[in-house]
Protein backbone atom coordinates (compact mmCIF):
# COMPACT_ATOMS: atom_id res chain seq x y z
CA UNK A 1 -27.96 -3.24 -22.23
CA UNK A 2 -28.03 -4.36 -25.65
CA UNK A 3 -25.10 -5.85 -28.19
CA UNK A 4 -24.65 -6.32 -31.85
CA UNK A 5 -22.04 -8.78 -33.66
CA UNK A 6 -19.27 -6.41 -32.36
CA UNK A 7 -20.77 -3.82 -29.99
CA UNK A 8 -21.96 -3.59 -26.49
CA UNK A 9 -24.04 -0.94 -25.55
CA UNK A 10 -24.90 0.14 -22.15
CA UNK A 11 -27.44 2.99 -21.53
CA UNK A 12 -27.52 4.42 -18.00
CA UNK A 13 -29.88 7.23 -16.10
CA UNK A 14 -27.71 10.73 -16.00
CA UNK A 15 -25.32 10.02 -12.96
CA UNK A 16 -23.51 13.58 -11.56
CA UNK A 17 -21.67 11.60 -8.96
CA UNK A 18 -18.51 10.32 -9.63
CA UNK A 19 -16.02 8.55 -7.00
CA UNK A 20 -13.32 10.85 -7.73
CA UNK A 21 -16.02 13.38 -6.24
CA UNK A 22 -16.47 11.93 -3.15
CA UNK A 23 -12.82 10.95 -2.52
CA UNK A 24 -11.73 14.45 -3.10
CA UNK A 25 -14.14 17.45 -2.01
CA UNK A 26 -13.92 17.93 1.33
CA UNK A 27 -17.66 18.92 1.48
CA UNK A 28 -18.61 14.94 1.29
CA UNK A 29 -17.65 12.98 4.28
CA UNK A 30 -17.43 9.80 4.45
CA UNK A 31 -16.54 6.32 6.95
CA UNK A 32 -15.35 3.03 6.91
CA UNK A 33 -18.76 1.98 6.36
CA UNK A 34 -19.29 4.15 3.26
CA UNK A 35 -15.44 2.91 2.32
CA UNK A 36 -16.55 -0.64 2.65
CA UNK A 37 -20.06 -0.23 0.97
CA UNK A 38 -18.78 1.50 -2.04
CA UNK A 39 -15.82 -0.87 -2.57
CA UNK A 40 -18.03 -3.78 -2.65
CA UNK A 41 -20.40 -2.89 -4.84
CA UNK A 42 -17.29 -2.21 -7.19
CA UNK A 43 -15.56 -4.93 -6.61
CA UNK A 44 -19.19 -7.27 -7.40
CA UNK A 45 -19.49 -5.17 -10.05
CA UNK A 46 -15.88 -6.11 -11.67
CA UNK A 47 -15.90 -9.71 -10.21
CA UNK A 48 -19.27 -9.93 -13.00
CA UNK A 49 -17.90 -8.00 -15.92
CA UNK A 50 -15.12 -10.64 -15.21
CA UNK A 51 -17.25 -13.99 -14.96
CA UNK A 52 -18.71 -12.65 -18.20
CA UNK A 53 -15.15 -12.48 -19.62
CA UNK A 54 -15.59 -8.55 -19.79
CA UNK A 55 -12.11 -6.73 -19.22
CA UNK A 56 -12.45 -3.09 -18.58
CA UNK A 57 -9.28 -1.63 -18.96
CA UNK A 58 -10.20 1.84 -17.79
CA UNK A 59 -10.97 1.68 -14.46
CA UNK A 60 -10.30 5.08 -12.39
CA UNK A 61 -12.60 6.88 -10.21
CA UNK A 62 -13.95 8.93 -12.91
CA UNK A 63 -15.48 6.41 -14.67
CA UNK A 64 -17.69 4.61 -11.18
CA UNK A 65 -20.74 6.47 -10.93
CA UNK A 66 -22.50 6.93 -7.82
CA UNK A 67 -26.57 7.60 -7.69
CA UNK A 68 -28.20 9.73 -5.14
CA UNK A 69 -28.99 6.40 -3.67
CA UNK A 70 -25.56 5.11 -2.78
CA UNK A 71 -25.61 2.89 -6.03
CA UNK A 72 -22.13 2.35 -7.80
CA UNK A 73 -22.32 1.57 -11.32
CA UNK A 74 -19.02 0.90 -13.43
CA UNK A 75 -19.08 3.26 -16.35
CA UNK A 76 -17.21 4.05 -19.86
CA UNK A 77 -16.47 0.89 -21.53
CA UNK A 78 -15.24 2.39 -24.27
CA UNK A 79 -11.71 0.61 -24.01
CA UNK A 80 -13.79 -2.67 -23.30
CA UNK A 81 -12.93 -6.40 -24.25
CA UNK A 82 -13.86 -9.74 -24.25
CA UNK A 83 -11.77 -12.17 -22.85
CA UNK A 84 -11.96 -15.66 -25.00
CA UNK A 85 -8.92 -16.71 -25.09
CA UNK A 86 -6.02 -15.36 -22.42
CA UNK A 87 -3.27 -15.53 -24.50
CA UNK A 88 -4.77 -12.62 -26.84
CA UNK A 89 -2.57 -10.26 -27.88
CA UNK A 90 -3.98 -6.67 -26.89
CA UNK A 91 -3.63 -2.76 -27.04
CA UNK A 92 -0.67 -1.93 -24.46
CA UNK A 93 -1.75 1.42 -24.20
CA UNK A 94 -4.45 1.35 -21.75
CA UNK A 95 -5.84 2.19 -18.50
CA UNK A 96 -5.04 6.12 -17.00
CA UNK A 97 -1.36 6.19 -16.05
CA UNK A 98 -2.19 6.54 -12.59
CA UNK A 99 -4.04 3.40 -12.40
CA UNK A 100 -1.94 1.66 -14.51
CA UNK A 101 0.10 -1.87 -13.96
CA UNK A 102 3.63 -1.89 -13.94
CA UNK A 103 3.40 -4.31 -17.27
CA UNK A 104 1.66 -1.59 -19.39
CA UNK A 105 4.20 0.81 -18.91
CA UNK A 106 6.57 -1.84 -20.35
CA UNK A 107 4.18 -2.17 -23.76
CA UNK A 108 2.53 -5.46 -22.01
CA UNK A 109 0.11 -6.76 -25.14
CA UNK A 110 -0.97 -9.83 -23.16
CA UNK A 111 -2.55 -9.14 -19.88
CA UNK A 112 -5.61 -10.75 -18.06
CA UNK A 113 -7.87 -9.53 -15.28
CA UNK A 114 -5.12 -8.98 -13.07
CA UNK A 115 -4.89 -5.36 -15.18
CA UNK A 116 -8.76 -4.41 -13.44
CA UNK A 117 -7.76 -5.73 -10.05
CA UNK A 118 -4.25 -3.51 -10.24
CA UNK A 119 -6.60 -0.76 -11.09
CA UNK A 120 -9.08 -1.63 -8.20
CA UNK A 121 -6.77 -1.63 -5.50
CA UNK A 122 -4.99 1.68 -6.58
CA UNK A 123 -9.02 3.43 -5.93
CA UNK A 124 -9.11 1.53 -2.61
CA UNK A 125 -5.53 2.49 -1.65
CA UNK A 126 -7.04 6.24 -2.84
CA UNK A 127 -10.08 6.20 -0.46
CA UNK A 128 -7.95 6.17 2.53
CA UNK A 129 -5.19 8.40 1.27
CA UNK A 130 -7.25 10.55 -0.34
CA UNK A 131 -5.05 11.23 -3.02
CA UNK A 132 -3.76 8.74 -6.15
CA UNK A 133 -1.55 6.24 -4.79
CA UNK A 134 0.59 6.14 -7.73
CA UNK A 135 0.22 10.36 -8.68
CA UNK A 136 2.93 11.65 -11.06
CA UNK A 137 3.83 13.48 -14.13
CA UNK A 138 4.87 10.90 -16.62
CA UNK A 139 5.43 7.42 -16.92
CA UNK A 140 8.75 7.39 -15.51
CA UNK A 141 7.78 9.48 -11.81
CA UNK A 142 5.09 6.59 -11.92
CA UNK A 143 7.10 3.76 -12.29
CA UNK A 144 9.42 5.14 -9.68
CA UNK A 145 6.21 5.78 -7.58
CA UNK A 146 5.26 1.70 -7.90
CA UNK A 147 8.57 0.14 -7.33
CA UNK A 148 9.47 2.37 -4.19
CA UNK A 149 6.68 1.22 -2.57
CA UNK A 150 6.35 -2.37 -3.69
CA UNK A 151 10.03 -3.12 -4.80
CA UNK A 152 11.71 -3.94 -8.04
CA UNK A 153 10.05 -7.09 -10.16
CA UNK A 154 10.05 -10.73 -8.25
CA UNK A 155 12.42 -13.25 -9.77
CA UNK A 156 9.40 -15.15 -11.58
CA UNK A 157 8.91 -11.66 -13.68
CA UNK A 158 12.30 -10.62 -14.14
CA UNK A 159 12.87 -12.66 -16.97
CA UNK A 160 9.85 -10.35 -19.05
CA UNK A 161 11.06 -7.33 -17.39
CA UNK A 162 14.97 -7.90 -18.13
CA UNK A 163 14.24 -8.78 -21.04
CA UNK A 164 11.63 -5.95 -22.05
CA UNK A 165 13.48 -2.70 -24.26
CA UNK A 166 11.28 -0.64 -22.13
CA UNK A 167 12.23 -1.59 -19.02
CA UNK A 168 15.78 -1.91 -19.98
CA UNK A 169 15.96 1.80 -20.69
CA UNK A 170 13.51 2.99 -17.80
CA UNK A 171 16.27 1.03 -15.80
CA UNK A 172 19.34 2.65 -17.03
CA UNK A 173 17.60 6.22 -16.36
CA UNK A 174 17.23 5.38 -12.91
CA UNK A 175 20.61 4.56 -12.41
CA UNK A 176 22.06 7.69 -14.06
């Protein structure tokens, strides 16, 4: 790993194995054990990008390699950040749909970890199901997809989602 004033670079060995890989061909099997292996080293993986104020923002089973050895290494940090400050305003249009928060849908610009660890429990929600928790085509089958299951917004984030355009509209095309 090496960085410059503005760049972080990270240069791994060439890694065929991806997660999405093992979740979906049927010719890799895999237990609880491997579950609970894998998803550990991810998740200590994510909980140090985060204590070095590193936000991924693309996290998907694409981009966590696996070695030959069992090793899981986070890739593609191409949509990157540091975190200094939490109030930062930032790109809404992140993170693969499918692994995307509820908030980013809505054009979000100030999110915080909380976007990885959305992203991180979709993948573990995947290993078990073994298919995309939240799999549809377009923003709106998604969004549908996420509050079935988990409900409409809590009072405490109404007040950004009433009052978010987005949200607003995606609302009134439900009800129609």
């Amino acid at each position: 790993m090496f960085y410059g004033l503005n760049s972080l670079f990270i240069a791994y060995e060439y890694i065929d194995m991806d997660l999405t890989k093992i979740i979906h061909n049927s010719k890799y099997s895999y237990d609880e054990g491997i579950t609970k292996g894998l998803m550990l080293q991810f998740l200590k993986g994510l909980e140090k990008l985060h204590e070095n104020q590193v936000l991924h923002r693309d996290i998907k089973p694409e981009n966590l390699l696996i070695s030959k050895e069992g090793v899981l290494k986070i890739a593609d940090f191409g949509l990157a950040r540091f975190i200094a400050s939490p109030n930062r305003e930032m790109t809404a249009g992140v993170v693969s749909d499918w692994y995307r928060p509820p908030e980013i849908f809505f054009g979000s610009k100030f999110y915080s970890y909380s976007l990885d660890i959305w992203s991180a429990g979709c993948i573990f929600a995947e290993f078990f199901q073994k298919e995309p928790l939240f799999r549809g085509n377009g923003e709106i089958e998604i969004l549908e997809k996420i509050f079935f299951l988990l409900g409409v917004p809590k009072v405490k984030n109404q007040t950004y989602f009433y009052l978010n355009f987005y949200f607003i509209l995606f609302y009134f095309i439900l009800l129609n």
